[in-house]
N, C-alpha and C. Protein backbone atom coordinates (compact mmCIF):
# COMPACT_ATOMS: atom_id res chain seq x y z
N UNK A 1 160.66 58.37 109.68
CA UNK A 1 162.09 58.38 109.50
C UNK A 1 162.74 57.74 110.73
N UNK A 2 163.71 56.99 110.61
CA UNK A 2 164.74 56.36 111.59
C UNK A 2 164.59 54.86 111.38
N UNK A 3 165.06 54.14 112.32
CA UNK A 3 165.05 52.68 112.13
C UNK A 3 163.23 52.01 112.55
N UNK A 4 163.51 51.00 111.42
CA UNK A 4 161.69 50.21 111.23
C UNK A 4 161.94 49.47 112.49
N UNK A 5 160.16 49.81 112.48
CA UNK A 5 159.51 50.19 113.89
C UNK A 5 159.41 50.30 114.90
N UNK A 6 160.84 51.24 114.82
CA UNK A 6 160.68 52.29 116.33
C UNK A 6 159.49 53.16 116.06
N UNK A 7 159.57 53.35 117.21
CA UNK A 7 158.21 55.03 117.83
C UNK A 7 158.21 56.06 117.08
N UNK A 8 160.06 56.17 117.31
CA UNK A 8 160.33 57.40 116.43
C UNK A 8 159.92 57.69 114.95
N UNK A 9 160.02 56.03 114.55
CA UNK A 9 159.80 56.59 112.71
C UNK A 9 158.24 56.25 112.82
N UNK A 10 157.58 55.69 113.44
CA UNK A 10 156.14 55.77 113.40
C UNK A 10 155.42 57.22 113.67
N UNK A 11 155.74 57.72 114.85
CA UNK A 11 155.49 58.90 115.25
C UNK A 11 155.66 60.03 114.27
N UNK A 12 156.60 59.64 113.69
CA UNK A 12 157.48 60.88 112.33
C UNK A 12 156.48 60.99 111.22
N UNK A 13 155.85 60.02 110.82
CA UNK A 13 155.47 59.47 109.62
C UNK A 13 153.79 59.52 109.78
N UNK A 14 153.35 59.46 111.04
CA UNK A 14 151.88 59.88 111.12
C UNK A 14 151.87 61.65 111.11
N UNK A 15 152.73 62.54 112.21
CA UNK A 15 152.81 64.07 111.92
C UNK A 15 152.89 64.07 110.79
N UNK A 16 153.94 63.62 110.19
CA UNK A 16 154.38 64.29 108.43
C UNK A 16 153.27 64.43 107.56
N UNK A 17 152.75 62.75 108.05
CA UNK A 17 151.47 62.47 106.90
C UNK A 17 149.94 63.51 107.20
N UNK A 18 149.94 63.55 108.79
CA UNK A 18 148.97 65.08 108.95
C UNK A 18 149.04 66.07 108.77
N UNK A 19 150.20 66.62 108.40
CA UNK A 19 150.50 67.71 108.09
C UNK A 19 150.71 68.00 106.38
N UNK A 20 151.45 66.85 105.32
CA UNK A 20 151.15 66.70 104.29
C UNK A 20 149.78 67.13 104.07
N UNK A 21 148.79 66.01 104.23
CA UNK A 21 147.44 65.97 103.75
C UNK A 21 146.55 67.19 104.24
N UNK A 22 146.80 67.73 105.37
CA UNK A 22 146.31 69.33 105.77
C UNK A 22 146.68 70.51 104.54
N UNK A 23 148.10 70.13 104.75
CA UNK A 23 148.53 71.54 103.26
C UNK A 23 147.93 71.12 101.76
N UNK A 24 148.14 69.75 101.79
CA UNK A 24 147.87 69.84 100.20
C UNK A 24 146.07 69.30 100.23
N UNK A 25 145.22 69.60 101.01
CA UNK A 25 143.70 69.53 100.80
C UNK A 25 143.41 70.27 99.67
N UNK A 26 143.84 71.69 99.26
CA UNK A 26 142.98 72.26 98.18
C UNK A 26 143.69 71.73 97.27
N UNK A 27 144.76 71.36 96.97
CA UNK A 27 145.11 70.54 95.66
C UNK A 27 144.40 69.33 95.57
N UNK A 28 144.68 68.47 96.63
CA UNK A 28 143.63 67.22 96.58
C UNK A 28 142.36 67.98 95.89
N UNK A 29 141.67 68.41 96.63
CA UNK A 29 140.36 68.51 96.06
C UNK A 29 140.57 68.47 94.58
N UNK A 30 141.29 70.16 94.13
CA UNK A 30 141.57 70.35 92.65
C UNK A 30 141.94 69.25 92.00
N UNK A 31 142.77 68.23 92.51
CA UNK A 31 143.12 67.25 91.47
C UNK A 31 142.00 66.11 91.31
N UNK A 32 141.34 65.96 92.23
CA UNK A 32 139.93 64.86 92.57
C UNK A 32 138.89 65.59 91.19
N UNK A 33 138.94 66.50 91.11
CA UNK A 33 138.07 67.04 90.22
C UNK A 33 138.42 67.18 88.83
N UNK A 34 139.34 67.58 88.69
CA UNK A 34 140.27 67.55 87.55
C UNK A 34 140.35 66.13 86.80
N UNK A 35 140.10 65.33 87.77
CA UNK A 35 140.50 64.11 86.93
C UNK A 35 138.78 63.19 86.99
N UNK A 36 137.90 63.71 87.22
CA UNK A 36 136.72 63.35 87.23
C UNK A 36 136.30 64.38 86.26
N UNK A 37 136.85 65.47 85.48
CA UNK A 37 136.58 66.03 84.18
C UNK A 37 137.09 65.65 83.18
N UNK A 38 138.15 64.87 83.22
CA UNK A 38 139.39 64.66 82.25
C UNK A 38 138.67 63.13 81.66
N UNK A 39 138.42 62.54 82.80
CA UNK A 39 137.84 61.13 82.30
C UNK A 39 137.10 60.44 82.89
N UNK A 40 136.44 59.43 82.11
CA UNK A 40 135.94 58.49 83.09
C UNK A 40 136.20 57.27 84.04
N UNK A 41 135.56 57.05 85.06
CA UNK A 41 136.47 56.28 86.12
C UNK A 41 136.76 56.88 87.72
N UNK A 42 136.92 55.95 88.63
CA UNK A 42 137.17 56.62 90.05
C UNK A 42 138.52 57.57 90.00
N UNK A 43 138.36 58.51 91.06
CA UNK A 43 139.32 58.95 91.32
C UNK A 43 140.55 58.97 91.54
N UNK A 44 140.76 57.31 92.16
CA UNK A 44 141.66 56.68 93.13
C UNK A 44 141.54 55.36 92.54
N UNK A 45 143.28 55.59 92.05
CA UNK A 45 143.52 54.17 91.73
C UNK A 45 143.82 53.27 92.69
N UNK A 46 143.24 51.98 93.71
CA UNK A 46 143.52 51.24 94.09
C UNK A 46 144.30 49.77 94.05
N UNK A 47 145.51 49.36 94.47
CA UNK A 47 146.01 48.37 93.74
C UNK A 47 146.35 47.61 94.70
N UNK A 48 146.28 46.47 95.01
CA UNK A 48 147.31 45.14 95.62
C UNK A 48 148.75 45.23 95.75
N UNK A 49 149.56 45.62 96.81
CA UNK A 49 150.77 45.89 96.68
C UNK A 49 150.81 44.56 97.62
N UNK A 50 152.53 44.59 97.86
CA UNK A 50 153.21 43.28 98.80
C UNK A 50 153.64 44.45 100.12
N UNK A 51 153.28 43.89 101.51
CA UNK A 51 153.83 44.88 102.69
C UNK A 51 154.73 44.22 103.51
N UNK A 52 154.53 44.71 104.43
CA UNK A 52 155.57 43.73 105.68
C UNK A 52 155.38 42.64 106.03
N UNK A 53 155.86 42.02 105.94
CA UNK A 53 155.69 40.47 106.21
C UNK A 53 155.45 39.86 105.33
N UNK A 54 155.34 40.25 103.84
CA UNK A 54 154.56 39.66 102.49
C UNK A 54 153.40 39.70 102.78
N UNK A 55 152.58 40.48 103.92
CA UNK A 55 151.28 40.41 103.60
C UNK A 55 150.68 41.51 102.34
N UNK A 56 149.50 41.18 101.50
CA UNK A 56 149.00 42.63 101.13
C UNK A 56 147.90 43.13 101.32
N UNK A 57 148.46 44.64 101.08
CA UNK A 57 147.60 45.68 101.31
C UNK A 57 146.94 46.36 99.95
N UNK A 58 146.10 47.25 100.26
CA UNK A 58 145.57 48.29 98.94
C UNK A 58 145.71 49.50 99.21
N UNK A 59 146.94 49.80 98.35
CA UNK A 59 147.70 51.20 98.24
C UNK A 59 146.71 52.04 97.26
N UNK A 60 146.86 53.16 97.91
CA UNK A 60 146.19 54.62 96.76
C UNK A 60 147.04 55.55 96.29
N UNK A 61 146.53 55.26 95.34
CA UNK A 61 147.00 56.57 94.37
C UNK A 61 145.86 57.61 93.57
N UNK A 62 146.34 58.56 93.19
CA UNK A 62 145.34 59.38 92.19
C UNK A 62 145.19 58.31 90.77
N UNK A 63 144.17 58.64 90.26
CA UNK A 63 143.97 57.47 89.04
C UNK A 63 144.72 58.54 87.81
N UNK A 64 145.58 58.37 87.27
CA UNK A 64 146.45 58.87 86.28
C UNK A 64 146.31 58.32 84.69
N UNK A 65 145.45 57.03 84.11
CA UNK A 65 145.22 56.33 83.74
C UNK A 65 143.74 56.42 82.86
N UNK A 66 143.70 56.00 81.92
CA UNK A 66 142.43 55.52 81.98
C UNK A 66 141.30 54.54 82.41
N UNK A 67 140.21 54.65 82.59
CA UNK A 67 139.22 54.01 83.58
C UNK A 67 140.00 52.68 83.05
N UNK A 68 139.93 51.50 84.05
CA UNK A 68 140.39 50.08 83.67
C UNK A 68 141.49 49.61 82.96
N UNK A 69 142.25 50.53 82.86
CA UNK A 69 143.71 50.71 82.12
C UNK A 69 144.40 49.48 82.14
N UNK A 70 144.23 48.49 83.08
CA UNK A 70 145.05 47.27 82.67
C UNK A 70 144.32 46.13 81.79
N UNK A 71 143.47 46.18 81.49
CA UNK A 71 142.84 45.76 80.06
C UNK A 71 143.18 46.20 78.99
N UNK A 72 143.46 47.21 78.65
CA UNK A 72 143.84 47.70 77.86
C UNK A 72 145.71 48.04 77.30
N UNK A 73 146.31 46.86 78.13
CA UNK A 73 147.77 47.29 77.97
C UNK A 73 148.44 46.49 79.01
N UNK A 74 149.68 46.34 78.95
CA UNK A 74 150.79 46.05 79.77
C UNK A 74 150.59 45.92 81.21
N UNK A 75 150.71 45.39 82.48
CA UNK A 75 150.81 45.65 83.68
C UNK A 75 151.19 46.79 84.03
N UNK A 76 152.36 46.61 83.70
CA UNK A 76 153.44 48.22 84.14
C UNK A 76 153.41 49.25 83.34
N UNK A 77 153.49 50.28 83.86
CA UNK A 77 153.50 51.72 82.69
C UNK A 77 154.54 51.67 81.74
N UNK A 78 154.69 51.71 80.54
CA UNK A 78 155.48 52.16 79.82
C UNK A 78 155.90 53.62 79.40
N UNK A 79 157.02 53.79 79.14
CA UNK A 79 157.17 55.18 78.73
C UNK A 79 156.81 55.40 77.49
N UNK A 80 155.72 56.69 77.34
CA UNK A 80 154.75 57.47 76.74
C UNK A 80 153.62 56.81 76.54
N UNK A 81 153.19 55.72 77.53
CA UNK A 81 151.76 54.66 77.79
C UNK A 81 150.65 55.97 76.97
N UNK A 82 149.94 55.07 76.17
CA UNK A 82 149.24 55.70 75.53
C UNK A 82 147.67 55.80 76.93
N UNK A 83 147.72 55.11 77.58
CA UNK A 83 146.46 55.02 78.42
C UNK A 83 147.00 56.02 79.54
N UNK A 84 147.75 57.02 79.58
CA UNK A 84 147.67 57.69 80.54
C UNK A 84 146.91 59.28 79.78
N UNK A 85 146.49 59.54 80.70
CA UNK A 85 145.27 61.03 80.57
C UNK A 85 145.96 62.11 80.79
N UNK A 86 145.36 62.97 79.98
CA UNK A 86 145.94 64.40 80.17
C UNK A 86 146.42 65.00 81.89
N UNK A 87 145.35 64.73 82.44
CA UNK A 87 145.52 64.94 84.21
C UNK A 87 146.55 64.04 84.68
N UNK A 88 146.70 63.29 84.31
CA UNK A 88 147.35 61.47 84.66
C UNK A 88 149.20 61.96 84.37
N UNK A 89 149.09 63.07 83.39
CA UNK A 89 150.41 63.18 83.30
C UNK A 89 150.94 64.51 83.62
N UNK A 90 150.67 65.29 84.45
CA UNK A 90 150.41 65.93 84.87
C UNK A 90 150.94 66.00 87.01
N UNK A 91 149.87 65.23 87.07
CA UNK A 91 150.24 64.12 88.51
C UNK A 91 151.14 63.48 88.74
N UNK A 92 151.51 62.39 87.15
CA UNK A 92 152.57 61.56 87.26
C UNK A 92 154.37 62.77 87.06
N UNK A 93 154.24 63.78 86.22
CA UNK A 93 155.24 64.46 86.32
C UNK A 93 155.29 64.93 87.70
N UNK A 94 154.42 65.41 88.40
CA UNK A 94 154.63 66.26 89.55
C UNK A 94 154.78 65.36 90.46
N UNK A 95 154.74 64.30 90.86
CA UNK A 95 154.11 62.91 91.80
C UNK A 95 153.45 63.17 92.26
N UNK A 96 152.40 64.05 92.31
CA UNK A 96 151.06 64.22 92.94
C UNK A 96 149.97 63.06 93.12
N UNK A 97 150.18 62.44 92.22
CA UNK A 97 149.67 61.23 92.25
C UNK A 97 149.55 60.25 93.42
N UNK A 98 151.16 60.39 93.61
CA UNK A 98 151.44 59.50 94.94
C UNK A 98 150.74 59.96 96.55
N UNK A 99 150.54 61.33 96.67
CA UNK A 99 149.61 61.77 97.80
C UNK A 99 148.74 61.22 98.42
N UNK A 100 147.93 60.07 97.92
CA UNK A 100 147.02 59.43 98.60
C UNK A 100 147.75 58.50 99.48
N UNK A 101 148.85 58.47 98.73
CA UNK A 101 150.01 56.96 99.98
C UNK A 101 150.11 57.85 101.39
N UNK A 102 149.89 58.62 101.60
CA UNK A 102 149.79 59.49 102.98
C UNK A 102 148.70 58.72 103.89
N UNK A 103 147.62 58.49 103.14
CA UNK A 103 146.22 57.56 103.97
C UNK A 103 146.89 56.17 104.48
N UNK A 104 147.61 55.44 103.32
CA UNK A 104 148.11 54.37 103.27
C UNK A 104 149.50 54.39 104.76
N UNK A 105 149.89 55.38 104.70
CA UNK A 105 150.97 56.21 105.96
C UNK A 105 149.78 55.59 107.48
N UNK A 106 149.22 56.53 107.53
CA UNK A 106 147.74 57.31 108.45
C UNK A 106 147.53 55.31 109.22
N UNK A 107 147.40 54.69 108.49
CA UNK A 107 146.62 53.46 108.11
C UNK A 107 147.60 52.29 108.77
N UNK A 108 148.82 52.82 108.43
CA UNK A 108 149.87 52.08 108.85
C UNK A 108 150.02 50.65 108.06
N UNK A 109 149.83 51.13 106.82
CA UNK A 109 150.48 49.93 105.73
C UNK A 109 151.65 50.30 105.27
N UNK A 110 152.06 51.77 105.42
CA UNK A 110 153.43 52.00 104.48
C UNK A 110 154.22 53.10 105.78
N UNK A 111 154.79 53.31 105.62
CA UNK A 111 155.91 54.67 105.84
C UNK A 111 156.23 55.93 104.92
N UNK A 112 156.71 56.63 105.29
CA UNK A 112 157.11 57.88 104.47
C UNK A 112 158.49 57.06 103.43
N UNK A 113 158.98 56.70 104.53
CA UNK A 113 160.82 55.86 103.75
C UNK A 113 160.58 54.61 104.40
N UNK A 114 160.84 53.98 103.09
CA UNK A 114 161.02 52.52 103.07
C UNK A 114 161.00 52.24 101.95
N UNK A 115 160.94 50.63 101.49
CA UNK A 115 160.99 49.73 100.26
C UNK A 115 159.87 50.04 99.21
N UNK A 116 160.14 50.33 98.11
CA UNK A 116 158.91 50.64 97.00
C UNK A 116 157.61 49.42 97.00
N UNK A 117 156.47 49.86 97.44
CA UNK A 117 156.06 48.90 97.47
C UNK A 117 155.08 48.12 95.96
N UNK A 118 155.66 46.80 96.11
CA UNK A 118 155.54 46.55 94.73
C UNK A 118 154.05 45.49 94.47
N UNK A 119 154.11 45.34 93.40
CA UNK A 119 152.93 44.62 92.82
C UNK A 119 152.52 42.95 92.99
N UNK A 120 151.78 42.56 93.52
CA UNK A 120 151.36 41.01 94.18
C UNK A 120 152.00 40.14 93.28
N UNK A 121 151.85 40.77 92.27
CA UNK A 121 152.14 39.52 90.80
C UNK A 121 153.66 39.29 90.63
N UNK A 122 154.35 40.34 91.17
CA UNK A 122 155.96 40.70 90.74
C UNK A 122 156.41 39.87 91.93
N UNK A 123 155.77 40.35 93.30
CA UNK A 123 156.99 39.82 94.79
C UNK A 123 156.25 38.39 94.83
N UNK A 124 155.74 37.69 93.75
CA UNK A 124 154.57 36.18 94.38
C UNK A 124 156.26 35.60 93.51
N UNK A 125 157.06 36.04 92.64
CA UNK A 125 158.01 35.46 91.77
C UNK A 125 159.55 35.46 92.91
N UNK A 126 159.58 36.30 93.19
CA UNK A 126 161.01 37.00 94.14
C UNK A 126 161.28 35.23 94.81
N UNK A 127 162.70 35.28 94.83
CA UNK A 127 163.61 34.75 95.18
C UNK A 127 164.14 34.99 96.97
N UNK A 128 164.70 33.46 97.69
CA UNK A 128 164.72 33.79 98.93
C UNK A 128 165.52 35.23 99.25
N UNK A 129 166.39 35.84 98.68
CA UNK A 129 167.15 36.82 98.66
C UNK A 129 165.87 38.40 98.81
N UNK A 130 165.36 38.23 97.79
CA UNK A 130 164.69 39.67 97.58
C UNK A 130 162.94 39.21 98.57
N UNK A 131 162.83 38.55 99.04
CA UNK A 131 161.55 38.25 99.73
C UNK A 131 162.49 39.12 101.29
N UNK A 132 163.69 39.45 101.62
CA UNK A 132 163.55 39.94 102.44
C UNK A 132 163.38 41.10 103.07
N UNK A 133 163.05 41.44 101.66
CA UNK A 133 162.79 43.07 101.63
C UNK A 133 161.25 43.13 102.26
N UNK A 134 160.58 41.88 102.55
CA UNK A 134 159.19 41.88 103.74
C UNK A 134 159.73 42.79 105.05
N UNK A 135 160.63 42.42 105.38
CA UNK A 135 161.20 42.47 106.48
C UNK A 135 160.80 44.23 106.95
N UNK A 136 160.86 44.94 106.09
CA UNK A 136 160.51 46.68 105.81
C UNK A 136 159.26 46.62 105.58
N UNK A 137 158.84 48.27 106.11
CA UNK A 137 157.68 48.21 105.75
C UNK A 137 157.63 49.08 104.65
N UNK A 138 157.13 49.16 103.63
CA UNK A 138 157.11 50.05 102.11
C UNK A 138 157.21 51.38 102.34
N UNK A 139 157.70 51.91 101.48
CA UNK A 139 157.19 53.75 101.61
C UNK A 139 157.03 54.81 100.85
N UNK A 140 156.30 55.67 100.73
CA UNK A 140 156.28 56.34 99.70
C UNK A 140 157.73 57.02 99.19
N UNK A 141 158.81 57.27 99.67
CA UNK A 141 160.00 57.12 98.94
C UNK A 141 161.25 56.45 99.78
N UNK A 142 161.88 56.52 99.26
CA UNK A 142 163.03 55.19 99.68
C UNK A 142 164.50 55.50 98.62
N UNK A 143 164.91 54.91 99.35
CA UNK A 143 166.54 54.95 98.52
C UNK A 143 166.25 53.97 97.29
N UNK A 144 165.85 53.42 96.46
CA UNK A 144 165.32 53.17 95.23
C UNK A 144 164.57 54.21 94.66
N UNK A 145 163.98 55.01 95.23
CA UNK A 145 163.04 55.92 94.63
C UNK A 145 163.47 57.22 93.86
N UNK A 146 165.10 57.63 94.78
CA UNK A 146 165.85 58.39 94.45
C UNK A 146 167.36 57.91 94.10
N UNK A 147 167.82 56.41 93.81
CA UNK A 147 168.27 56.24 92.85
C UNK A 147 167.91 55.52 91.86
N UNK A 148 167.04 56.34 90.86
CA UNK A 148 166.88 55.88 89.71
C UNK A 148 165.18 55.28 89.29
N UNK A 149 164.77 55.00 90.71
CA UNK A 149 163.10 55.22 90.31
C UNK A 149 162.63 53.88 89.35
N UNK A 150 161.79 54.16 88.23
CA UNK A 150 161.31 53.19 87.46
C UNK A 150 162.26 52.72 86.40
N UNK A 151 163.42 53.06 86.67
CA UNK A 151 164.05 52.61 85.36
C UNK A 151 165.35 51.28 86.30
N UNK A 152 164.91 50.89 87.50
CA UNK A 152 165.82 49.85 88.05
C UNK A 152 164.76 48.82 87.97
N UNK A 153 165.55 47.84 87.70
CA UNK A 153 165.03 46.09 87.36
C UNK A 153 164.97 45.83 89.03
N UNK A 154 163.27 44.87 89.39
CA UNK A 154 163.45 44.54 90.48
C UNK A 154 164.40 43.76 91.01
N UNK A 155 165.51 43.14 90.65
CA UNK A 155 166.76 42.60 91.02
C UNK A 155 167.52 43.95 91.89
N UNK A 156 167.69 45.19 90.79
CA UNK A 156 168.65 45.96 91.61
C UNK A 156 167.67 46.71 92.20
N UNK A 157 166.59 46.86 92.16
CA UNK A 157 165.98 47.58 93.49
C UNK A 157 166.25 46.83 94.91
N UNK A 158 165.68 45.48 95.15
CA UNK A 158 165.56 45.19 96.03
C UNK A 158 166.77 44.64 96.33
N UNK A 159 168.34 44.73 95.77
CA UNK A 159 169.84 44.48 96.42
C UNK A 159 169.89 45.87 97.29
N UNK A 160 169.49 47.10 96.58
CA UNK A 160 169.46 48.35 96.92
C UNK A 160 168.99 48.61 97.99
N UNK A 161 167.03 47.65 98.22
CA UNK A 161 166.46 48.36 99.32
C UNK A 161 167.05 47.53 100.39
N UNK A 162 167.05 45.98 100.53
CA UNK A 162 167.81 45.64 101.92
C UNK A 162 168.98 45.61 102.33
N UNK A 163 169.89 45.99 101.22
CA UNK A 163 171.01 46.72 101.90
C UNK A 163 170.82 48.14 103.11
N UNK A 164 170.31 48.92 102.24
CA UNK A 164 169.97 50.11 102.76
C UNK A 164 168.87 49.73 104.57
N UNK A 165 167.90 49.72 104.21
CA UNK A 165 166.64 49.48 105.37
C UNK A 165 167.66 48.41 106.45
N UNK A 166 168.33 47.59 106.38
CA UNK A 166 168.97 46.70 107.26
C UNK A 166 169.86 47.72 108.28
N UNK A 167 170.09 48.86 107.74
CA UNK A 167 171.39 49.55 108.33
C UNK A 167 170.42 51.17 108.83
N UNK A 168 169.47 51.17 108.28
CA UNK A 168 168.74 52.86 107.62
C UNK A 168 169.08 53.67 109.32
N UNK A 169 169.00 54.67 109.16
CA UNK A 169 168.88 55.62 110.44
C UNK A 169 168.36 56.94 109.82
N UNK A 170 168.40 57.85 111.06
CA UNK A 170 167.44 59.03 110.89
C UNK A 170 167.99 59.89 110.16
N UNK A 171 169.59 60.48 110.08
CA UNK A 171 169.94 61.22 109.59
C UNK A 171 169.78 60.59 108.36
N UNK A 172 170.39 59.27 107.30
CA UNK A 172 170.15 59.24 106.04
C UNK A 172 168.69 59.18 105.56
N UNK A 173 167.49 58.84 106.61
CA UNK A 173 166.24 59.33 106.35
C UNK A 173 166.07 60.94 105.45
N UNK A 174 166.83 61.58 106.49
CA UNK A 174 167.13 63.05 106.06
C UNK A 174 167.34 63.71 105.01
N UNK A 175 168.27 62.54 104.32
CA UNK A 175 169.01 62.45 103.14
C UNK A 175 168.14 62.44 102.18
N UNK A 176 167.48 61.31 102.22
CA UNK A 176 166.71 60.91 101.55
C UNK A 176 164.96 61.81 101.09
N UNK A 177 165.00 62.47 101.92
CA UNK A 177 163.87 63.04 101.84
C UNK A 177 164.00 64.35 101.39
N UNK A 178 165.40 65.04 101.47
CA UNK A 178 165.76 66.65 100.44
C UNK A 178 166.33 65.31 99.21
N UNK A 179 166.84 64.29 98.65
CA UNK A 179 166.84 64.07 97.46
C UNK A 179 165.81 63.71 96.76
N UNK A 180 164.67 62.94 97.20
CA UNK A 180 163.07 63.16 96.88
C UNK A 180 162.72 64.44 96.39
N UNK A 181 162.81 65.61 97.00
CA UNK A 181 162.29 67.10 96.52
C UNK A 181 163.29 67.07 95.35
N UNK A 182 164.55 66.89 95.34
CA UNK A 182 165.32 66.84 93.97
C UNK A 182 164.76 66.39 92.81
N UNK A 183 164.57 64.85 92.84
CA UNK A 183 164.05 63.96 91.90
C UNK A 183 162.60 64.40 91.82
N UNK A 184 161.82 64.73 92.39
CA UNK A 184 160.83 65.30 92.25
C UNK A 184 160.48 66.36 91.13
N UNK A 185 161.36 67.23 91.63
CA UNK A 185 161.46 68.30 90.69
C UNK A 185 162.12 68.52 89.13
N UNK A 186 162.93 67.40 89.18
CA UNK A 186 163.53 67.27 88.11
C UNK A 186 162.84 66.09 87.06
N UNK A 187 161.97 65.10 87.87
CA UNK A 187 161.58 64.18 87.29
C UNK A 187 162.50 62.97 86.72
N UNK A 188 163.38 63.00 87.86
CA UNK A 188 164.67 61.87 86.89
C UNK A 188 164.09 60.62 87.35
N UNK A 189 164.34 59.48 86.30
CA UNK A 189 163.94 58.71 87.26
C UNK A 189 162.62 57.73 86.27
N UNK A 190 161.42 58.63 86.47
CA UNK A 190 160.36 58.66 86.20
C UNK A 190 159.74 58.34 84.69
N UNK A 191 158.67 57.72 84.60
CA UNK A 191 158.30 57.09 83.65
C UNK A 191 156.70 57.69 83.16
């Protein structure tokens, strides 16, 4: 949390992420298992996202999906994707899913708050305008994340995220992270 890359939001964002991944170990486990009963396939969905600088990285997630799921369907999830698994929706209601982006934290490809980080195939299209959302480094939630989530067109996400990240500070970090537990809980947003 605070302005990209100061100390402060680095420093913030490695505690958080040790302390995240300490509390939620017995869920990790439970959900690592859970979803190695539910179906077949790794645990951990790995994907090609776009990071800072437009370089990319390979973000984790819990695999929510079925084994090889993009063969079988659309790039992007659709709402009521028939290839998502009993466990898969489950994770995806709770965002449990997203927990492994804590490693991705640890690793220093993403942040706690920052820009959603998106898919190689989507930011290889972006326009000089929305390529400057490189400029941030991604994060597991962000002021896109909590207004409105998967149902904003990457046009108004990324007017959204470099408006926001150009100006961001610690207190609306703050903000942002009790409206996360909101949207979280309510699932608005979400697909």
């Amino acid at each position: 949390m605070g302005k990209q890359g100061s100390f402060i939001k680095r420093f913030t964002d490695v505690i958080f992420s040790i302390i995240i991944l300490t509390l939620c170990l017995p869920l990790i486990i439970l959900a690592m298992i859970a979803i190695k009963l539910d179906s077949k396939g790794p645990v951990f969905f790995v994907h090609e996202r776009t990071g800072l600088g437009g370089k990319p990285f390979r973000m984790f997630k819990f695999r929510g999906m079925i084994d090889n799921a993009l063969a079988f369907g659309p790039v992007l999830t659709q709402e009521n994707d028939p290839r998502i698994t009993r466990v898969g929706r489950i994770l995806r209601r709770t965002s449990f899913d997203e927990v492994p982006q804590f490693i991705n934290v640890l690793l220093g490809d993403m942040s706690i708050i920052g820009p959603r980080p998106e898919m190689t195939s989507i930011t290889a299209n972006y326009n000089e305008f929305q390529r400057k959302v490189f400029d941030f480094k991604p994060g597991i939630t962000g002021i896109s994340q909590v207004n409105g989530r998967q149902r904003l067109t990457p046009d108004e996400r990324t007017e959204m995220e470099i408006n926001y990240y150009s100006r961001e500070n610690f207190i609306d970090d703050l903000g942002i992270i009790i409206k996360t537990i909101k949207v979280v809980i309510s699932n608005e947003g979400n697909i």
